[in-house]
N, C-alpha and C. Protein backbone atom coordinates (compact mmCIF):
# COMPACT_ATOMS: atom_id res chain seq x y z
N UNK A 1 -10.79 28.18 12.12
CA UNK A 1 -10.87 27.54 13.41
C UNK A 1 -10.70 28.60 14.50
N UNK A 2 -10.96 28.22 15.63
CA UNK A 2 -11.04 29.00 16.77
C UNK A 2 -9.83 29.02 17.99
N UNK A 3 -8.90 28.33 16.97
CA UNK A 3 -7.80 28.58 17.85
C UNK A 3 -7.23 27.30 18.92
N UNK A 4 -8.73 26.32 18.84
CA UNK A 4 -8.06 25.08 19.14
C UNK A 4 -7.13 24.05 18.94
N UNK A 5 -6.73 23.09 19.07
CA UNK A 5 -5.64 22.00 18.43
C UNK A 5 -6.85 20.83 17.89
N UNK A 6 -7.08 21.11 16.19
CA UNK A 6 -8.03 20.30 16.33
C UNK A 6 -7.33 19.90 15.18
N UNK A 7 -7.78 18.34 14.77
CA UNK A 7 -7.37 17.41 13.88
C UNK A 7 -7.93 17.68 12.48
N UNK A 8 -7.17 18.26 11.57
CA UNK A 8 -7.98 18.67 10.66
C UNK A 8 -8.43 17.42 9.50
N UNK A 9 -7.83 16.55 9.45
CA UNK A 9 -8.04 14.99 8.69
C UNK A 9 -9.60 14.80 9.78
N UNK A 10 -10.11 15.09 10.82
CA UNK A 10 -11.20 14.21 11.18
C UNK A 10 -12.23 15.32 11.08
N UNK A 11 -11.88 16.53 11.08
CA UNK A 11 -12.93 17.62 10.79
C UNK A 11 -13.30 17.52 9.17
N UNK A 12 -11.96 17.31 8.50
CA UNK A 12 -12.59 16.94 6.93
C UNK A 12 -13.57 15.74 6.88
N UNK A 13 -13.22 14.52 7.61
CA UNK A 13 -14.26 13.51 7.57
C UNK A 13 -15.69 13.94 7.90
N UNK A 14 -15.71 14.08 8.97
CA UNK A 14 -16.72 14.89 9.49
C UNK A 14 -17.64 15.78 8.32
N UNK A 15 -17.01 16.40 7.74
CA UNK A 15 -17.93 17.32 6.79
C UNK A 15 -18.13 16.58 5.89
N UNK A 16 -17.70 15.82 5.48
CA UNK A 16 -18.05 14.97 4.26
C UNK A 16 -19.05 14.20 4.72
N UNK A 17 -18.85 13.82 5.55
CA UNK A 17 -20.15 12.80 5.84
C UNK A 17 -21.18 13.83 6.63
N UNK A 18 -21.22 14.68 7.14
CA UNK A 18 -22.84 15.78 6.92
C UNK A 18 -23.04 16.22 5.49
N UNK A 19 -22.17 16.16 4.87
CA UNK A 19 -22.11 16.84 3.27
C UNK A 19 -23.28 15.84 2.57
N UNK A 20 -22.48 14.66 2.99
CA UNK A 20 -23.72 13.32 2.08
C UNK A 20 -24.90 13.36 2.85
N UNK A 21 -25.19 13.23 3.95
CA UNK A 21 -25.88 13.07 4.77
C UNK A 21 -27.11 14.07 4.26
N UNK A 22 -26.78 15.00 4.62
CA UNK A 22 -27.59 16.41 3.79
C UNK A 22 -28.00 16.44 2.74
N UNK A 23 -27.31 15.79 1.53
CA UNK A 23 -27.13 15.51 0.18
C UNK A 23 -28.68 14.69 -0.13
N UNK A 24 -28.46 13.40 0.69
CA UNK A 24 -29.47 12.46 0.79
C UNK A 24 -30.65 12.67 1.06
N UNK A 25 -30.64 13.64 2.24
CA UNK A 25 -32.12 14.01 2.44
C UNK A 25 -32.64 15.45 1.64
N UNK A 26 -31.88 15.96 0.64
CA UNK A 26 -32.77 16.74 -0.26
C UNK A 26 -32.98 18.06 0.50
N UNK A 27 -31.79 18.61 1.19
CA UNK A 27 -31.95 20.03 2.23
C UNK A 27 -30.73 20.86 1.77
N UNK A 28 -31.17 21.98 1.92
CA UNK A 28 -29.51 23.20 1.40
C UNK A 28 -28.99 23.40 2.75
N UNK A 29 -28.00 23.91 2.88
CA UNK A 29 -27.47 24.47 3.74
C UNK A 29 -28.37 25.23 4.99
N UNK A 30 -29.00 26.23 3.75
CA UNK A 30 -29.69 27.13 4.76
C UNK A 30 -30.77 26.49 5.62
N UNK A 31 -31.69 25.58 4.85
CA UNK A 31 -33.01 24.38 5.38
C UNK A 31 -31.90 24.36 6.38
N UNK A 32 -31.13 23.46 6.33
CA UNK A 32 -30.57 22.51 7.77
C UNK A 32 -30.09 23.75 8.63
N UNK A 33 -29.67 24.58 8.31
CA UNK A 33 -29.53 25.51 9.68
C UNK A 33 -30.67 26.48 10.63
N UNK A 34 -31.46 26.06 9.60
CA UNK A 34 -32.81 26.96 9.89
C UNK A 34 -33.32 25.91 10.86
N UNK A 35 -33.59 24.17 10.48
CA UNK A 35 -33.71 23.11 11.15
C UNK A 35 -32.68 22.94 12.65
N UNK A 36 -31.51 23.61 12.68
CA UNK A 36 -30.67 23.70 13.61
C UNK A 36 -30.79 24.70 14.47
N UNK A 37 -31.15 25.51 14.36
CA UNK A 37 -30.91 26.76 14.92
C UNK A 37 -29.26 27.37 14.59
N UNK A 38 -28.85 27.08 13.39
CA UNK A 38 -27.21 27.70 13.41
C UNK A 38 -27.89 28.40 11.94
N UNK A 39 -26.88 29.10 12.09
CA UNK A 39 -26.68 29.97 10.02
C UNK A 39 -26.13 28.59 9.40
N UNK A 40 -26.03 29.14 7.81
CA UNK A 40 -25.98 28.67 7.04
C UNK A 40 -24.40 28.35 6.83
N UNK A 41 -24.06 29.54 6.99
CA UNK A 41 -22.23 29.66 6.89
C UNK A 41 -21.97 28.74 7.97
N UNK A 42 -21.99 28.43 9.36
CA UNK A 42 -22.09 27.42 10.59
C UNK A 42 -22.07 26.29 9.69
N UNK A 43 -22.80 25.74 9.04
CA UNK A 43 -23.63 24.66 8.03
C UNK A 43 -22.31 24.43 7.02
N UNK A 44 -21.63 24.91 6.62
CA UNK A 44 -20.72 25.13 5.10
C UNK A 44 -19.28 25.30 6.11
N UNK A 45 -19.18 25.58 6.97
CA UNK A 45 -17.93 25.38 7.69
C UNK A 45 -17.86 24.07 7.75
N UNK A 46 -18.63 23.21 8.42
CA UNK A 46 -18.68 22.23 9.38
C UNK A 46 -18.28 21.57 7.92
N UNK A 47 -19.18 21.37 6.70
CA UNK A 47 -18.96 20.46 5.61
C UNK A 47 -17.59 20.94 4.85
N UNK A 48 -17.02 21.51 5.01
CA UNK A 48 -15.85 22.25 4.67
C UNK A 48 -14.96 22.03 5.24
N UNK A 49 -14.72 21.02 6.64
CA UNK A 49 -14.11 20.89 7.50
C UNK A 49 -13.12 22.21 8.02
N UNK A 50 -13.74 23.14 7.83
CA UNK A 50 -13.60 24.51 8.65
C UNK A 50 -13.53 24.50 10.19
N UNK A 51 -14.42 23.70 10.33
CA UNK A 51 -14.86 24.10 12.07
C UNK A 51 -15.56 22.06 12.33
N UNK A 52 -15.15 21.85 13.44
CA UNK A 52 -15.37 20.94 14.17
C UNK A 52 -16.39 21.03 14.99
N UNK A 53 -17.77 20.96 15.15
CA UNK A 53 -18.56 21.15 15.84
C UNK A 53 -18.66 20.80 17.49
N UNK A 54 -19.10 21.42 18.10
CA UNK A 54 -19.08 20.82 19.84
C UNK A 54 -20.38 19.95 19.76
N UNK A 55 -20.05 19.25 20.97
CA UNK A 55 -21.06 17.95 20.81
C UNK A 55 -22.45 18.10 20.55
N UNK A 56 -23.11 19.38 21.21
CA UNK A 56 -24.69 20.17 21.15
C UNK A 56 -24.31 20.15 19.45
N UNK A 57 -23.97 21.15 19.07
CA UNK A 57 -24.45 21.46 17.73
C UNK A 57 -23.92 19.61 16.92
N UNK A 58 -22.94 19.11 17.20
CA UNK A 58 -23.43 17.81 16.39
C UNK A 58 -24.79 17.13 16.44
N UNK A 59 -25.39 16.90 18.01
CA UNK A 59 -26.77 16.57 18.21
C UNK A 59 -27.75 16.95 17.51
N UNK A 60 -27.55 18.71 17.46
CA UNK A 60 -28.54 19.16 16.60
C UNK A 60 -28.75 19.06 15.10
N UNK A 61 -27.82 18.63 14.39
CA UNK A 61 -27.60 18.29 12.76
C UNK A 61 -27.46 17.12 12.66
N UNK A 62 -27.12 16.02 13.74
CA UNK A 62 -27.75 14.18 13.62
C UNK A 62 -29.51 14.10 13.57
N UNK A 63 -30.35 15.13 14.02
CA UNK A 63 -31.22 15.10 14.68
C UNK A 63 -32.10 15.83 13.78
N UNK A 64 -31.82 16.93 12.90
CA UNK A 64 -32.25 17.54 11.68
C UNK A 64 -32.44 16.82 10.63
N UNK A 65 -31.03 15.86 10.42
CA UNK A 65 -31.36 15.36 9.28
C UNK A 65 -31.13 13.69 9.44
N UNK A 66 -32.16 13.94 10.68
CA UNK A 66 -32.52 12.57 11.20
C UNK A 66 -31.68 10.79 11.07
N UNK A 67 -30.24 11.17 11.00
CA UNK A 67 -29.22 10.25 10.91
C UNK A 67 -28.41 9.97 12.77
N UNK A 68 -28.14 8.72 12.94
CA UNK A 68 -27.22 8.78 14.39
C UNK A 68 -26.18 9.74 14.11
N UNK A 69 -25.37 10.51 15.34
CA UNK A 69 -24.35 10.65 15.39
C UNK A 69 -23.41 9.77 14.92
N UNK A 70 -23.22 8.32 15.22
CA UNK A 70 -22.44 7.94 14.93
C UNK A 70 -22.19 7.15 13.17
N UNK A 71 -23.51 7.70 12.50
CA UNK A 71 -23.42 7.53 11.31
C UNK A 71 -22.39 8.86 10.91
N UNK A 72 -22.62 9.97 11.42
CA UNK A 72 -21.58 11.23 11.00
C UNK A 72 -20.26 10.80 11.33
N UNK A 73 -20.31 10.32 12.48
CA UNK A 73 -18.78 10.18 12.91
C UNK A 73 -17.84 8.94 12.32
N UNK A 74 -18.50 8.31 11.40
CA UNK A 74 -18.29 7.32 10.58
C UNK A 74 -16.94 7.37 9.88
N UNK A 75 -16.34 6.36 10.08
CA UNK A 75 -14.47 6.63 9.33
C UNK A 75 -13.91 7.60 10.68
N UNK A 76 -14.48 7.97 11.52
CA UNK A 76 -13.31 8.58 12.57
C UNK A 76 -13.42 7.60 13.72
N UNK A 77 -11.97 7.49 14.12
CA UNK A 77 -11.92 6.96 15.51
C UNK A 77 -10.38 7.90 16.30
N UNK A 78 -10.98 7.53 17.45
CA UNK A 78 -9.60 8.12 18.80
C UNK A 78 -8.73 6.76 19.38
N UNK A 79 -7.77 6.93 18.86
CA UNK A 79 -6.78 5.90 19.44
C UNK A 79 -6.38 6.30 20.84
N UNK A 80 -6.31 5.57 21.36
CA UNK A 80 -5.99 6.41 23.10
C UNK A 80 -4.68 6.52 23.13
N UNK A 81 -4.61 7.75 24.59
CA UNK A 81 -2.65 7.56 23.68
C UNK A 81 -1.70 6.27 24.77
N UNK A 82 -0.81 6.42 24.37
CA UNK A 82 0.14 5.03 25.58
C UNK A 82 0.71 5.89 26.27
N UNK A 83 1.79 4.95 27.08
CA UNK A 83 2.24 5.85 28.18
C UNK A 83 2.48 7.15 28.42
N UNK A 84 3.33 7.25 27.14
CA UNK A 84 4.05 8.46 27.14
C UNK A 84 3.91 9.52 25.81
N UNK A 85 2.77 8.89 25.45
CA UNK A 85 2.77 9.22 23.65
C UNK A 85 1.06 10.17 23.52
N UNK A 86 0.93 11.10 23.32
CA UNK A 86 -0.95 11.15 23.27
C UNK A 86 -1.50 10.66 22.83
N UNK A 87 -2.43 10.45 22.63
CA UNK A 87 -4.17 9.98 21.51
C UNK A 87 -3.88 11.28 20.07
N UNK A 88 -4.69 10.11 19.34
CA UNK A 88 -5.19 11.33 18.06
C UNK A 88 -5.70 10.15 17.86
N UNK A 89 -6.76 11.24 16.71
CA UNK A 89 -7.68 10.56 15.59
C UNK A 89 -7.14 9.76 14.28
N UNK A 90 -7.68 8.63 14.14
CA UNK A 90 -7.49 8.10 12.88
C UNK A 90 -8.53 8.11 11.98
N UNK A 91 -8.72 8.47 10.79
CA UNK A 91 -9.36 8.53 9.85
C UNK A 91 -9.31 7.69 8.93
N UNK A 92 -10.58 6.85 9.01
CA UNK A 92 -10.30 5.99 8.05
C UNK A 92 -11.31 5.60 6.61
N UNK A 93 -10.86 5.31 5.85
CA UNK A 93 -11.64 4.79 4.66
C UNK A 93 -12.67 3.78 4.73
N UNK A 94 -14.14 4.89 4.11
CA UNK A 94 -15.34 3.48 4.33
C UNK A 94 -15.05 1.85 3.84
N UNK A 95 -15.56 1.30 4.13
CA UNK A 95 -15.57 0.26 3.82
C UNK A 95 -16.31 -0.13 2.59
């Protein structure tokens, strides 16, 4: 990671579901980054929940392997935070 405060339970979701996603449509790593404009390693982070993508490069790998965003973002949600308490992500189990 890059040093941000990032949720690593929703970056694992996250890769798992580009992992299948990818899986399904019959592409390696390298295809979908070549389809992205990112490397391959970029590609194997993200499914690795290594790295959390910024919203552009999510666009560009919903859009490669022609699925919504919000099919990727599937099992994650942001609880908002209350008064005095922050937000975080909950991760949850498909249905």
């Amino acid at each position: 990671m890059d040093g941000r405060n990032v949720d690593r339970a929703a970056a694992r979701r996250l890769g798992k579901n580009v992992w299948m996603a990818r899986r399904r449509t019959g592409v390696s790593q390298e295809a979908l980054g070549s389809l992205c404009s990112l490397h391959r390693t970029e590609i194997g982070m993200i499914e690795n929940g290594q790295r959390l993508p910024r919203v552009d490069t999510l666009l560009k790998v919903s859009g490669a392997l022609e699925v919504s965003v919000e099919k990727l973002l599937d099992g994650i949600e942001w609880i908002a935070p209350g008064p005095q308490v922050g937000g975080s992500f909950v991760v949850r189990k498909p249905a």
